[in-house]
C-alpha atoms as a PDB file:
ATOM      1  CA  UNK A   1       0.000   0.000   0.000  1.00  0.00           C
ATOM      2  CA  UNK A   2       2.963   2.403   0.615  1.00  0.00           C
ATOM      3  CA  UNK A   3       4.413   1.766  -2.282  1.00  0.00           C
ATOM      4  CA  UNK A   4       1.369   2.565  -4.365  1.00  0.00           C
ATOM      5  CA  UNK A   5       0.868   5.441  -2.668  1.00  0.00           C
ATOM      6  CA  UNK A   6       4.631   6.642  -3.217  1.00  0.00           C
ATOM      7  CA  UNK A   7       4.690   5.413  -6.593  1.00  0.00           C
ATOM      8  CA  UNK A   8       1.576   7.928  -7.335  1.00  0.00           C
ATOM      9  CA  UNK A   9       3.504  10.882  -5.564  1.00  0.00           C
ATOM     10  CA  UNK A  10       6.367  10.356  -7.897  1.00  0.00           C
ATOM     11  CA  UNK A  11       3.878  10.176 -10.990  1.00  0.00           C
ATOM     12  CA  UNK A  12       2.623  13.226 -10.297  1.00  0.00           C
ATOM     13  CA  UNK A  13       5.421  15.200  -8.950  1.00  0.00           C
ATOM     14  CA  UNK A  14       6.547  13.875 -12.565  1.00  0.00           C
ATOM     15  CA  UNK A  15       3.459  15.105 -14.760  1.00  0.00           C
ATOM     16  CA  UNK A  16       3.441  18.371 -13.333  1.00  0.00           C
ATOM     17  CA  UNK A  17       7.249  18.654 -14.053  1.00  0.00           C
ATOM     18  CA  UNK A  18       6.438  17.900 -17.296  1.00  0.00           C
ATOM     19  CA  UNK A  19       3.682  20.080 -17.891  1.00  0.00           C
ATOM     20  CA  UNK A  20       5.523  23.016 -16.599  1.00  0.00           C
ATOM     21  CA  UNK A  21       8.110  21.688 -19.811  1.00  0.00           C
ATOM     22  CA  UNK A  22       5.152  22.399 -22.337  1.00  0.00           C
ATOM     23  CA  UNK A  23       4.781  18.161 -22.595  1.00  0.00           C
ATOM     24  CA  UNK A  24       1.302  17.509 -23.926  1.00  0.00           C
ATOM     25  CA  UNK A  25      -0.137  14.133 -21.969  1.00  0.00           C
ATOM     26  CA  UNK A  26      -1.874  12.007 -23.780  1.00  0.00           C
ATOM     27  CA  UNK A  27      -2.315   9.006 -21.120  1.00  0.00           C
ATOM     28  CA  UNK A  28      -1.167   7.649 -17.344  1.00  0.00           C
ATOM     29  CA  UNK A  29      -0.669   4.458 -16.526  1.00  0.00           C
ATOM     30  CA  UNK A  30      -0.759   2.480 -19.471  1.00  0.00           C
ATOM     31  CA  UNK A  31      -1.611  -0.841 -18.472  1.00  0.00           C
ATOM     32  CA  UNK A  32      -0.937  -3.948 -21.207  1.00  0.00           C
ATOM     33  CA  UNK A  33      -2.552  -7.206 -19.568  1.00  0.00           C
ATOM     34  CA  UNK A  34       0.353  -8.718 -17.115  1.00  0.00           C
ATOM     35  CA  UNK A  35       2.985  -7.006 -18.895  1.00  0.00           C
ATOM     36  CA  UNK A  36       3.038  -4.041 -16.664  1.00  0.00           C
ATOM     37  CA  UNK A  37       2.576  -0.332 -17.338  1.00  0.00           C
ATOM     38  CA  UNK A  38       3.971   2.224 -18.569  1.00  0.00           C
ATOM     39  CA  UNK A  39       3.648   5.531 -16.167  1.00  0.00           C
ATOM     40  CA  UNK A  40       3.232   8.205 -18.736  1.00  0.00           C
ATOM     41  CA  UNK A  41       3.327   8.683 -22.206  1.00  0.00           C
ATOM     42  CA  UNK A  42       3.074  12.441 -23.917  1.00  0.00           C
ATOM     43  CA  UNK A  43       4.114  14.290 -26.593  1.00  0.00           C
ATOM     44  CA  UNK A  44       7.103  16.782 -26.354  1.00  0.00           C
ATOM     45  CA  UNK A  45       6.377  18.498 -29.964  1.00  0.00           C
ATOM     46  CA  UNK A  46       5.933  16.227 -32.060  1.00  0.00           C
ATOM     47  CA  UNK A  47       7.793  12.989 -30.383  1.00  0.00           C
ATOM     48  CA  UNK A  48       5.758  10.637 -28.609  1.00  0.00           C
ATOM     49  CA  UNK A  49       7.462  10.304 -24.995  1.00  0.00           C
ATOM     50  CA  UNK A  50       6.537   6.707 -23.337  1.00  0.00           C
ATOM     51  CA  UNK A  51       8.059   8.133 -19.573  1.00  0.00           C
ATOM     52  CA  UNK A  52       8.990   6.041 -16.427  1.00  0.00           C
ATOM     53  CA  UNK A  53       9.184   7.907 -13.775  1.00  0.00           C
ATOM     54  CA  UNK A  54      11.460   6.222 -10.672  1.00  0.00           C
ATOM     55  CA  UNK A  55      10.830   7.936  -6.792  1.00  0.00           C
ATOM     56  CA  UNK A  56      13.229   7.324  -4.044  1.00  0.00           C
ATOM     57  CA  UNK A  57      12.408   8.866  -0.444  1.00  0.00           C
ATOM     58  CA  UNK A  58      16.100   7.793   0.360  1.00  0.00           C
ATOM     59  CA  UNK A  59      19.293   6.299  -1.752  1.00  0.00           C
ATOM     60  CA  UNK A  60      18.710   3.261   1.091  1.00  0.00           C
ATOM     61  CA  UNK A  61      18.399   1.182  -2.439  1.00  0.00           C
ATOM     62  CA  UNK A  62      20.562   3.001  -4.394  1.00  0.00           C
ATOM     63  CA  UNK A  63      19.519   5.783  -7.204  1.00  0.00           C
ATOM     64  CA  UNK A  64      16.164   5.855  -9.250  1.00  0.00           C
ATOM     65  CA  UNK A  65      17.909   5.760 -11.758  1.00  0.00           C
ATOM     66  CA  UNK A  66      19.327   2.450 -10.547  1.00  0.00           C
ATOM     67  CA  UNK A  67      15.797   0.754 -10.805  1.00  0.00           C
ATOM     68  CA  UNK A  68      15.590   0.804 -14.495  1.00  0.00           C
ATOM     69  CA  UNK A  69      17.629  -2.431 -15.309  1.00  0.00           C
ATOM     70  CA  UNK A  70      17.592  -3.924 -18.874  1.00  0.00           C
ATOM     71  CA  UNK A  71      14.934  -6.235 -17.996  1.00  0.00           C
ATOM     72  CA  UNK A  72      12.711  -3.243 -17.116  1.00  0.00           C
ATOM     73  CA  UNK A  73      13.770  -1.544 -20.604  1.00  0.00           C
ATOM     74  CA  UNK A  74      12.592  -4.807 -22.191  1.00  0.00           C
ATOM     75  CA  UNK A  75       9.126  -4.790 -21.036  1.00  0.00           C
ATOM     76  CA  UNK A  76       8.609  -1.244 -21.583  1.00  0.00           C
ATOM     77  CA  UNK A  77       9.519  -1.426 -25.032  1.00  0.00           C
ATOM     78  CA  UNK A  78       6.924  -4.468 -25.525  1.00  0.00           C
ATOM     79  CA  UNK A  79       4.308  -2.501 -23.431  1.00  0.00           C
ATOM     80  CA  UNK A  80       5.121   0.940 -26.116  1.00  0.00           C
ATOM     81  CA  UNK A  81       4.653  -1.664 -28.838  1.00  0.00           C
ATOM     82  CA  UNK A  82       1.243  -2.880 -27.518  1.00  0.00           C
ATOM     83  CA  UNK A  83       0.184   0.705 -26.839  1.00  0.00           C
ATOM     84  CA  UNK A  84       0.734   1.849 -30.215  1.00  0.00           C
ATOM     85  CA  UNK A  85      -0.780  -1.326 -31.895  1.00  0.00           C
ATOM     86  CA  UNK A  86      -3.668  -0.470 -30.104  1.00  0.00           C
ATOM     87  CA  UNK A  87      -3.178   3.758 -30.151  1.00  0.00           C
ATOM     88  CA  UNK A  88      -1.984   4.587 -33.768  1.00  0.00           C
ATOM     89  CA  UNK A  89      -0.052   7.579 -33.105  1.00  0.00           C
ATOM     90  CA  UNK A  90       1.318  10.447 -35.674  1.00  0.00           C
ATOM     91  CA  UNK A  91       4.343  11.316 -33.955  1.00  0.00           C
ATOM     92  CA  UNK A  92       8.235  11.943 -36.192  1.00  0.00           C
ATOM     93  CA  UNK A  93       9.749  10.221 -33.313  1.00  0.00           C
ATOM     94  CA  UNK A  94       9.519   7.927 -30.250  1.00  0.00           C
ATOM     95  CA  UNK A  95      11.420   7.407 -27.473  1.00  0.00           C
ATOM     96  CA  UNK A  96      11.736   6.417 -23.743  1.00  0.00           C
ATOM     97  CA  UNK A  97      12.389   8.991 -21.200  1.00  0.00           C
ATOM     98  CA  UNK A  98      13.064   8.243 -17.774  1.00  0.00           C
ATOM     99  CA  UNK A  99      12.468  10.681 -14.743  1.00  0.00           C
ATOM    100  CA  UNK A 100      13.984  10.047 -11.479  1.00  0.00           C
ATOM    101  CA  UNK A 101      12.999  11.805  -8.184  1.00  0.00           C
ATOM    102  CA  UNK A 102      14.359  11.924  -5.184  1.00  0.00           C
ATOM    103  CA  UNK A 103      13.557  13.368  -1.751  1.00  0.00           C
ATOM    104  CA  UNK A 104      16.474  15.569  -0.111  1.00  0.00           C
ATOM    105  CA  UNK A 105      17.188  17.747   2.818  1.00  0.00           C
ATOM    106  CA  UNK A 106      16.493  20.572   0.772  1.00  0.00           C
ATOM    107  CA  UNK A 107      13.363  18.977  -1.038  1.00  0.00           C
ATOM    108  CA  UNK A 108      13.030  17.206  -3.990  1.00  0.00           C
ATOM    109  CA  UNK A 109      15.832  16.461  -6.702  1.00  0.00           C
ATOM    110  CA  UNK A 110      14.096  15.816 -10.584  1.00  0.00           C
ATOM    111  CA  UNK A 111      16.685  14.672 -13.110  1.00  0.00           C
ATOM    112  CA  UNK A 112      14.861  14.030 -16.318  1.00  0.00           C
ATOM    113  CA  UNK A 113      17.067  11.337 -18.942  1.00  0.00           C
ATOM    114  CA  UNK A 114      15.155  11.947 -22.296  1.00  0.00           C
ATOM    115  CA  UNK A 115      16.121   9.338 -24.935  1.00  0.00           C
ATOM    116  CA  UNK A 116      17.121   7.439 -21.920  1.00  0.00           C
ATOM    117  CA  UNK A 117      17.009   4.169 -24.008  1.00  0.00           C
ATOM    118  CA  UNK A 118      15.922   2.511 -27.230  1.00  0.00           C
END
């Protein structure tokens, strides 16, 4: 329950970052049966963003950054795929952004990787 509760902080700590960055959302939480879901997905201009978004309250467990292993880049590719099989999209580009959060002394740290991975 914690988790989903600081897993929704992050996501929208994240989406009003974004915003503020004149990104255009176009859905949250993506779900793809039991392949997972994909946090956000938006357009910057005209490039479709599909956007994890990784929230740490400590570095405990290391960086955000840290939780997106190859394995996780793997299913969020196949969950893109699905989403634009099922969501034709016009976009000139797509890629995978990946925004990590963290809480600090002095509040909260948002480094945003775009073209993180392909």
């Amino acid at each position: 329950m914690e988790r989903s509760r600081s897993g929704r902080r992050g996501e929208s700590i994240a989406e009003d970052y974004l915003l503020d960055q004149g990104y255009r959302i176009v859905k949250r939480n993506f779900r793809l049966g039991r392949n997972g879901e994909i946090d956000l997905i938006a357009f910057d201009g005209a490039a479709l963003v599909f956007i994890e978004v990784k929230y740490r309250r400590s570095n405990t467990y290391g960086s955000p950054e840290d939780a997106v292993t190859a394995g996780k880049r793997r299913q969020l590719r196949r969950i893109a795929e699905g989403f634009l099989a099922i969501n034709p999209q016009q976009a000139s580009e797509y890629r995978f952004d990946v925004i990590a959060i963290e809480e600090t002394r002095d509040g909260i740290a948002i480094r945003h990787w775009k073209n993180a991975f392909w």
